[in-house]
Protein backbone atom coordinates (compact mmCIF):
# COMPACT_ATOMS: atom_id res chain seq x y z
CA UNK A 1 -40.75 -44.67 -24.18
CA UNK A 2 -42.55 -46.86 -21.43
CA UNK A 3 -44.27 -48.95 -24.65
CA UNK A 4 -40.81 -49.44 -27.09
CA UNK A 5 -39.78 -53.10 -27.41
CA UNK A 6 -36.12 -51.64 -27.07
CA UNK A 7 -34.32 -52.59 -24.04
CA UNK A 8 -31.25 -50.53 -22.90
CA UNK A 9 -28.47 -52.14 -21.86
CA UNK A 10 -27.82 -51.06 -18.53
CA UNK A 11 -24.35 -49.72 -19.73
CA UNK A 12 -24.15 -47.62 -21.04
CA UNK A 13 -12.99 -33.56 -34.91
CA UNK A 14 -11.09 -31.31 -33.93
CA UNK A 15 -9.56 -31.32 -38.06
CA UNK A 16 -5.94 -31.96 -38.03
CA UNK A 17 -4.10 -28.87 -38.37
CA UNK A 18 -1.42 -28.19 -41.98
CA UNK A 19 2.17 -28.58 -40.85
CA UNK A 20 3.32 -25.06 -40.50
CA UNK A 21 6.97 -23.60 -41.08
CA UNK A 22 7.61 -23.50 -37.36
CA UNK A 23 6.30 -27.13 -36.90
CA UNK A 24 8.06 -28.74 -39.44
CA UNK A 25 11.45 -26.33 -38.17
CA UNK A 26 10.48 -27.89 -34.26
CA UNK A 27 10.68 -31.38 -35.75
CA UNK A 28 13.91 -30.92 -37.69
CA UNK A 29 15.05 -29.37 -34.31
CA UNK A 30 14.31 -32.47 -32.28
CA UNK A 31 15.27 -35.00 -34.96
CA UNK A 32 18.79 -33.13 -35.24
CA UNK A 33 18.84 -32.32 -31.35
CA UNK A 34 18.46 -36.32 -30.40
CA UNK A 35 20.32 -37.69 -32.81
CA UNK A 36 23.51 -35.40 -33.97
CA UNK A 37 26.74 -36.07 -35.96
CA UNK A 38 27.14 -39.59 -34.44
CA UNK A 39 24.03 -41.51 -35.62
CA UNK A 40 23.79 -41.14 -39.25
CA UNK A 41 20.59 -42.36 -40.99
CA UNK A 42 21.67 -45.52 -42.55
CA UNK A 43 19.55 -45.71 -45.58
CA UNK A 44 17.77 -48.82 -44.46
CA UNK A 45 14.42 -47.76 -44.25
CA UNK A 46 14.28 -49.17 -40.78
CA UNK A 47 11.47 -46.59 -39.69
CA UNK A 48 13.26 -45.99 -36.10
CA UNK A 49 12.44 -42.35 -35.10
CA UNK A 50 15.46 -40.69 -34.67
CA UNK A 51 14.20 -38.84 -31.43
CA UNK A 52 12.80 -38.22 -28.13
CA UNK A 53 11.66 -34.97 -27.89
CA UNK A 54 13.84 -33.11 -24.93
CA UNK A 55 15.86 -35.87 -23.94
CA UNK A 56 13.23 -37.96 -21.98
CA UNK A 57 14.62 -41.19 -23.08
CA UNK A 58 14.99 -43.64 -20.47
CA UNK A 59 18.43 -44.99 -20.06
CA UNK A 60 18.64 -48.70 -19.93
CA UNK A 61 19.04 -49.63 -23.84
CA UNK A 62 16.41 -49.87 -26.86
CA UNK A 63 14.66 -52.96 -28.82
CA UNK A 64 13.79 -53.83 -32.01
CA UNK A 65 10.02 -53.87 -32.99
CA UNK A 66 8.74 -55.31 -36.34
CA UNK A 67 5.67 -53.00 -36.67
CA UNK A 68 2.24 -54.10 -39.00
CA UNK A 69 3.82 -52.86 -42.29
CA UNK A 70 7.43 -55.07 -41.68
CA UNK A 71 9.23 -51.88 -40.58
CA UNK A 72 11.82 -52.62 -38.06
CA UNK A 73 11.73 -49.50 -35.25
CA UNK A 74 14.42 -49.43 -33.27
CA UNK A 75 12.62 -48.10 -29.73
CA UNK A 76 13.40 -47.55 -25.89
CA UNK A 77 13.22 -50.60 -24.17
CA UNK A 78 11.03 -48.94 -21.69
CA UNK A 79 9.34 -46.03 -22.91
CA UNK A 80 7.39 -43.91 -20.15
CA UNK A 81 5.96 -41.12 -22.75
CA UNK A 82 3.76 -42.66 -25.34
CA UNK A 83 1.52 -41.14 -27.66
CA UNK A 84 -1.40 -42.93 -29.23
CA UNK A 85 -3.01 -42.55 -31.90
CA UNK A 86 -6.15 -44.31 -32.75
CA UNK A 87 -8.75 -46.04 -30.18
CA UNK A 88 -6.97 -49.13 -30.30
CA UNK A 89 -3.75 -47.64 -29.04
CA UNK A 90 -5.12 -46.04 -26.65
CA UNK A 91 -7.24 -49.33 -25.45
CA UNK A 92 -4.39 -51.06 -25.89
CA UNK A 93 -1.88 -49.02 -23.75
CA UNK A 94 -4.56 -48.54 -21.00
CA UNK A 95 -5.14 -52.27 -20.82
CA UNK A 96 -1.35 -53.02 -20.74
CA UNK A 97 -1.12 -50.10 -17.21
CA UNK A 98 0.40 -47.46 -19.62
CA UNK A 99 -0.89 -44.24 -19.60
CA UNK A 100 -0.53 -42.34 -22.60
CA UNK A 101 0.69 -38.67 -22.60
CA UNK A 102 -1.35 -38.01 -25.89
CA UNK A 103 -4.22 -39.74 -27.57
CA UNK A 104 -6.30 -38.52 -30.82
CA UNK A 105 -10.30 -38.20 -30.54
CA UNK A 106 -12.39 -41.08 -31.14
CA UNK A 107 -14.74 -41.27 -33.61
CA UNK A 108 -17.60 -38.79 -33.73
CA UNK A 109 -16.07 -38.06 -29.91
CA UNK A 110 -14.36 -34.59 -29.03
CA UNK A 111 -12.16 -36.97 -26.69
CA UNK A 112 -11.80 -40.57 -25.93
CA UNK A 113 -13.84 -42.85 -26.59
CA UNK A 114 -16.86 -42.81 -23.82
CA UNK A 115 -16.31 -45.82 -22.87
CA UNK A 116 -12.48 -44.99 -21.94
CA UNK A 117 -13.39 -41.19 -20.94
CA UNK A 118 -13.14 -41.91 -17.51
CA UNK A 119 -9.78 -43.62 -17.87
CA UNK A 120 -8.46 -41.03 -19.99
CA UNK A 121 -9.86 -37.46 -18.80
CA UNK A 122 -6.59 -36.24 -17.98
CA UNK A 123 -5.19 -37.25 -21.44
CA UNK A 124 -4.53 -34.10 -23.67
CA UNK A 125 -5.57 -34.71 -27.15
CA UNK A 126 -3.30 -34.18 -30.44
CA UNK A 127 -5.39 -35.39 -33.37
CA UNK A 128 -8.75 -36.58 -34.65
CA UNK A 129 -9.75 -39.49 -36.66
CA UNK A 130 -8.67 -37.89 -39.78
CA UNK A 131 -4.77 -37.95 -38.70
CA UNK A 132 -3.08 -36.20 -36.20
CA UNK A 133 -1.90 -32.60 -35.30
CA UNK A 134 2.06 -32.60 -35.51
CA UNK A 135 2.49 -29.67 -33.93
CA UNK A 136 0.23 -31.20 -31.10
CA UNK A 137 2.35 -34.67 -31.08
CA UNK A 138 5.44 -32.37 -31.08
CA UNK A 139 4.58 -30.59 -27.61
CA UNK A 140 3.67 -34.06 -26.13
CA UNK A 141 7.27 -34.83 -26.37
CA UNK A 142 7.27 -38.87 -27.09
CA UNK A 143 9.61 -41.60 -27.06
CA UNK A 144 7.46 -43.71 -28.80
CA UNK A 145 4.15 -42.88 -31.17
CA UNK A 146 1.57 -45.81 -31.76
CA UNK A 147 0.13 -45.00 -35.19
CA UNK A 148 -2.44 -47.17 -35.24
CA UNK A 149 -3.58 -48.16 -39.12
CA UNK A 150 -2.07 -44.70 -40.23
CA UNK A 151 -1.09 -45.11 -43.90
CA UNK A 152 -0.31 -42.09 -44.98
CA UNK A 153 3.54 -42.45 -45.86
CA UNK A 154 4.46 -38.72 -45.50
CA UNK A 155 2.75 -38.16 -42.61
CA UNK A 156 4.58 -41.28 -40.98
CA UNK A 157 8.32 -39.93 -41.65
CA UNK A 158 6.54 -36.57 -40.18
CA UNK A 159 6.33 -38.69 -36.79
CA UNK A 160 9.53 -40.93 -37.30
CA UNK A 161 11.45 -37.38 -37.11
CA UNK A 162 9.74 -36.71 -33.68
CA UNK A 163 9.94 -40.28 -32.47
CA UNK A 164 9.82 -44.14 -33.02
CA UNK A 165 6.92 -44.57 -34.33
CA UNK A 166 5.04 -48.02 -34.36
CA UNK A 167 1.73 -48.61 -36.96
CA UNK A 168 0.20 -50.90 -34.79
CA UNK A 169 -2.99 -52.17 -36.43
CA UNK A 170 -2.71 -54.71 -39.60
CA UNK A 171 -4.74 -54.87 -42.68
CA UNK A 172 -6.98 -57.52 -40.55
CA UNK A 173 -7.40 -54.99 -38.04
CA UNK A 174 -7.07 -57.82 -35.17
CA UNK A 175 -7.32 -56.44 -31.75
CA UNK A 176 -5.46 -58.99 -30.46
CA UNK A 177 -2.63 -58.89 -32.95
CA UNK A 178 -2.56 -55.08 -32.53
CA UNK A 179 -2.62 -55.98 -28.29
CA UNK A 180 0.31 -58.12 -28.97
CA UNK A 181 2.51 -55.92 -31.11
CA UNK A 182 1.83 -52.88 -28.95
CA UNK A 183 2.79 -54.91 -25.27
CA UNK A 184 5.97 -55.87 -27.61
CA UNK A 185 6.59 -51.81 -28.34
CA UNK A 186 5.89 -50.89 -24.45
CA UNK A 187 7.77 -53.23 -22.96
CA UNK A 188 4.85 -54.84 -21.79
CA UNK A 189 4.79 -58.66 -23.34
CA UNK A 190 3.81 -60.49 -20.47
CA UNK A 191 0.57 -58.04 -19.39
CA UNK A 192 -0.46 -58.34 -22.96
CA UNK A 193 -0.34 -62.39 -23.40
CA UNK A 194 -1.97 -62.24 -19.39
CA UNK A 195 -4.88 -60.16 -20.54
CA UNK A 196 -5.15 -62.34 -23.78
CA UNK A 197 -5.33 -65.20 -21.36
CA UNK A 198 -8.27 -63.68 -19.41
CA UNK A 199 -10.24 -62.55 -22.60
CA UNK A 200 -10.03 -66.49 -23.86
CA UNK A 201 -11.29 -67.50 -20.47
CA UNK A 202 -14.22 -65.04 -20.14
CA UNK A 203 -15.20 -65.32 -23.62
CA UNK A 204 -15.21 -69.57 -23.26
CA UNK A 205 -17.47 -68.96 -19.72
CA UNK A 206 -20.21 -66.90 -21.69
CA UNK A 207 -20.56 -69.08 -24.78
CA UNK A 208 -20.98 -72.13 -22.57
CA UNK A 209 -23.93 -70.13 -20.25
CA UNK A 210 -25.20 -68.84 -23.63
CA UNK A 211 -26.46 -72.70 -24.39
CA UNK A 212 -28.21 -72.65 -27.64
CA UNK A 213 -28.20 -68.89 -27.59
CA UNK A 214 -24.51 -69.30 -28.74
CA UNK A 215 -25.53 -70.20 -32.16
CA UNK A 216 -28.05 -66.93 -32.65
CA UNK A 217 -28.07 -64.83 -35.32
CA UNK A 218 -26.79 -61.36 -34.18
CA UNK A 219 -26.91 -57.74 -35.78
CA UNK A 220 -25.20 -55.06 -34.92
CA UNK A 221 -26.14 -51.78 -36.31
CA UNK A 222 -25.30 -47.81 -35.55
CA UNK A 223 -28.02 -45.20 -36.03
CA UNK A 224 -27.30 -40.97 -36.80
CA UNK A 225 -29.54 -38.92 -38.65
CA UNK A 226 -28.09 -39.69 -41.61
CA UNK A 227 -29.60 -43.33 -41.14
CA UNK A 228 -28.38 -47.27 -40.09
CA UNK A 229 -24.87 -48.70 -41.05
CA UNK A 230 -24.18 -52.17 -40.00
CA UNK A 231 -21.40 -53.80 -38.80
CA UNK A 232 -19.80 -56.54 -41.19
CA UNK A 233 -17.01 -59.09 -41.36
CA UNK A 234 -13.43 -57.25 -40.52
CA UNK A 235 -13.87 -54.95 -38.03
CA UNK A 236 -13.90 -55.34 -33.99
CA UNK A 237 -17.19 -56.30 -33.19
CA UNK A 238 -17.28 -59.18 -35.75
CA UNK A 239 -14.38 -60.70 -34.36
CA UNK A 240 -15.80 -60.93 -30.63
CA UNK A 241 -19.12 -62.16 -32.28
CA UNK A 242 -17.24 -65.03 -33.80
CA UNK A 243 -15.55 -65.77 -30.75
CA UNK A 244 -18.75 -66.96 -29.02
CA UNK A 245 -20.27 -68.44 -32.42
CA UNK A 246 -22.81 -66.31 -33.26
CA UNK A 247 -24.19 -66.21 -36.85
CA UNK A 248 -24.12 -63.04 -38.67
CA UNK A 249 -27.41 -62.36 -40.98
CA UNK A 250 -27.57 -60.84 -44.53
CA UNK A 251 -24.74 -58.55 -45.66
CA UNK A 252 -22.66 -59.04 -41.94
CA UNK A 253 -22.02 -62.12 -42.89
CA UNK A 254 -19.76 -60.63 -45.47
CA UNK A 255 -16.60 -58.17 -44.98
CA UNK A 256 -17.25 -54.92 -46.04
CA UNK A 257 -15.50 -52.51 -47.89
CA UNK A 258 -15.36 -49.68 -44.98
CA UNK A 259 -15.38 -49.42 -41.27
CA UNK A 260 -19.71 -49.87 -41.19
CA UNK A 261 -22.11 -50.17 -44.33
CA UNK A 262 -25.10 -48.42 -44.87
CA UNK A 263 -28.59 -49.79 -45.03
CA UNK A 264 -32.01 -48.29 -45.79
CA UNK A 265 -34.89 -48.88 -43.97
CA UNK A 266 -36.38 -50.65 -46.64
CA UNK A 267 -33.65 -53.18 -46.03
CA UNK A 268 -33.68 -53.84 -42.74
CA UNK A 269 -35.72 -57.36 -42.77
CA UNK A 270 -32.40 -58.37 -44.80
CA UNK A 271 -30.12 -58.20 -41.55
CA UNK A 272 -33.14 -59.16 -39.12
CA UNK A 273 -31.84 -61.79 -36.73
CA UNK A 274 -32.57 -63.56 -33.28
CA UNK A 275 -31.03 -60.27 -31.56
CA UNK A 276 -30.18 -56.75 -32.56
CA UNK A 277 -27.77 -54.73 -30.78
CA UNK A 278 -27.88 -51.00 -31.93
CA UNK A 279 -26.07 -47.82 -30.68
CA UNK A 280 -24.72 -44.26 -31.50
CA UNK A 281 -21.52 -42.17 -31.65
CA UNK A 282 -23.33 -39.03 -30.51
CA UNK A 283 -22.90 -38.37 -27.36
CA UNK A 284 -25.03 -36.22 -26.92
CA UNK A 285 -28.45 -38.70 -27.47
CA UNK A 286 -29.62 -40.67 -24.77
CA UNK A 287 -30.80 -44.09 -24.85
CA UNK A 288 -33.98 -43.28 -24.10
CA UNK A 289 -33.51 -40.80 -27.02
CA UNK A 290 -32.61 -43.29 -29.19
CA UNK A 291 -35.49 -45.56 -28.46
CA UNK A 292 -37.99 -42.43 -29.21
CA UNK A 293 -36.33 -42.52 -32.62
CA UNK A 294 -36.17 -45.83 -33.08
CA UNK A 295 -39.73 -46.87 -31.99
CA UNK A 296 -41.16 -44.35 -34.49
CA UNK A 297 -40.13 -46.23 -37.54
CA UNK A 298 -41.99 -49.11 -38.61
CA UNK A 299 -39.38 -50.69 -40.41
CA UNK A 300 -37.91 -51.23 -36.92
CA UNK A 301 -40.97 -52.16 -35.32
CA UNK A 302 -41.65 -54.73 -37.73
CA UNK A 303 -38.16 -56.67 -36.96
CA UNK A 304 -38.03 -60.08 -35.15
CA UNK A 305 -35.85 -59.03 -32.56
CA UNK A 306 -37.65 -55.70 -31.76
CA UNK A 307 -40.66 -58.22 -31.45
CA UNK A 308 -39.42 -60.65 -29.46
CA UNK A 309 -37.53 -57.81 -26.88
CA UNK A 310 -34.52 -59.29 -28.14
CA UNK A 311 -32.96 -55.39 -29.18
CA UNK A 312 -30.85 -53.85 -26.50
CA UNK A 313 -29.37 -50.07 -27.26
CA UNK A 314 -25.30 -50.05 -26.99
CA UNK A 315 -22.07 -47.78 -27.02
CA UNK A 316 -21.61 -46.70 -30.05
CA UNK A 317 -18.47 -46.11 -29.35
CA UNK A 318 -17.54 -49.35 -28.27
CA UNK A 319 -19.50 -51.55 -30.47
CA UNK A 320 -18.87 -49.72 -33.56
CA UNK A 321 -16.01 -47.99 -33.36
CA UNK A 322 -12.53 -49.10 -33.76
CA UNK A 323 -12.51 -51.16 -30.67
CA UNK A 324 -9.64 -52.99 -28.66
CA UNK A 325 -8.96 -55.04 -26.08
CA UNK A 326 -11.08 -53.25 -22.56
CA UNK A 327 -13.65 -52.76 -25.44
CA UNK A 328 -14.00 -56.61 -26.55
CA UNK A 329 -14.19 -57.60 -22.89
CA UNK A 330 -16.82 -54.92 -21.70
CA UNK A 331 -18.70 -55.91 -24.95
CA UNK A 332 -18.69 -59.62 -23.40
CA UNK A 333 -20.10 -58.00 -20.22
CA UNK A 334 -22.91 -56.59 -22.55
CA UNK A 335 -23.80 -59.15 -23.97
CA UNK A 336 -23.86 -61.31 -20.82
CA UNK A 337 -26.32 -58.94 -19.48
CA UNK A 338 -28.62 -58.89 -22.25
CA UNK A 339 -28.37 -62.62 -23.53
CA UNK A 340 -27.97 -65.10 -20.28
CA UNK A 341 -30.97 -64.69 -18.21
């Protein structure tokens, strides 16, 4: 659409499966298989998997790993097969030069997240969003699973009988924390607090050549056909948008009770700020598809930023997703690109 005020950014479930007899009979197998007669479970709720699928344990000794929840997990000081599962895990192991050997879809993706397709193509997958598929994880044969935010407490001991398995995002759902915690669990402490290092710098170079655009109000919204959600307070994206000082307007100034909040059209002047940033998890729509959408609906037409050019279509899946650490710095890059001329 030649005449839409939208500028694109020049970047761009499977269901989990019921544990079956001969799943839960292969974990058993493996738990019983690894661990035998001489290591006992000693009753302390430690949360170290008692496993490593057919033996694939490295030699060369284990650590100790308080994960998000306080568990300590005993794990393989150097594991080489790691399953991840959420988007940050996978980020996160990617970032740190791990490749994992498993990873669960992203959301509203049949794979990785687009943004990490490329990276992870030859990744099989073992679970969606909605939790994973144990009989999946089982065949991947880990030494260590990253669980992400998983909560779900029988689930969990499900893994910790394949594996050691590390939940790896907190309650604040930091992606630094999580970056930190997971280069802890891989062996990988020093990559983690180097790429930390470089983040800091990037981020301090871009607010500086943002000037006074540093202190604009930004929105960041996702659009299906079931309508806009916007990002607010405690999740990804609002963390890298308080890095470089932005202000939030309306409701994203608040945190919010999910992963993204609805918000009709008829509310839309209530988030309107200096500069909108708006993507989708579909894959399958095109930005230029989006924009068609988009510049049909007054309400949008009608906003500041749409006005002013100042709206630039993003990655869904990167923006508004559960994000991590190659996402927060390629989300610099974006904004870099659409904010500092």
């Amino acid at each position: 659409m030649a005449s839409s005020p939208f500028v694109p950014s020049p970047v761009r479930r499977p269901v989990s499966r019921p544990v079956t007899a001969t799943v839960v009979l292969a974990v058993c197998a493996l738990a019983l298989t690894s661990c035998g007669s001489s290591d006992p479970d000693d009753g302390t709720g430690s949360g170290s998997g008692s496993g490593s699928g057919s033996g694939t344990k490295k030699a060369g000794g284990t650590t100790t790993v308080t994960d998000a929840t306080g568990t300590k997990v005993e794990i393989p000081a150097a594991p080489e097969r790691v399953v991840a599962l959420s988007e940050m895990d996978l980020d996160s192991a990617l970032a740190l030069g791990v490749e994992p050997v498993g990873l669960t879809a992203g959301r509203g993706q049949k794979g990785a997240p687009a943004y990490l397709a490329d990276q992870a193509k030859d990744i099989p997958v073992v679970g969606a969003v909605t939790g994973p598929d144990v009989e999946k994880v089982v065949q991947a044969d880990p030494d260590v699973i990253l669980a992400g935010q998983l909560a779900d407490k029988q689930v969990l001991a499900q893994l910790r009988k394949i594996a050691p398995t590390v939940v790896t995002i907190d309650a604040a759902k930091s992606w630094k924390t999580s970056l930190e915690l997971t280069g802890k669990a891989l062996g990988r402490t020093n990559e983690a607090e180097k790429f930390l290092t470089g983040y800091d710098t990037k981020a301090a170079a871009l607010k500086k050549d943002l000037g006074a655009g540093a202190g604009a109000s930004v929105s960041v919204a996702r659009y299906s056909a079931k309508g806009t959600a916007v990002m607010q307070q405690g999740v990804f994206v609002s963390d890298v948008l308080k890095d470089l000082g932005f202000e939030r307007p309306g409701i994203q100034s608040e945190k919010g009770e999910g992963h993204s909040t609805p918000i009709s059209e008829e509310n839309l002047k209530e988030i309107d700020g200096d500069w909108l940033f708006i993507g989708t998890l579909d894959p399958g729509t095109s930005d230029s598809q989006l924009l068609a959408a988009l510049g049909k609906k007054a309400a949008y037409r009608q906003l500041n930023a749409v006005r002013d050019k100042h709206a630039t279509v993003i990655d869904g899946s990167k923006w508004t997703s559960l994000g991590g650490a190659q996402a927060a710095v390629s989300v610099l890059d974006d904004i870099r690109k659409a904010m500092v001329k």
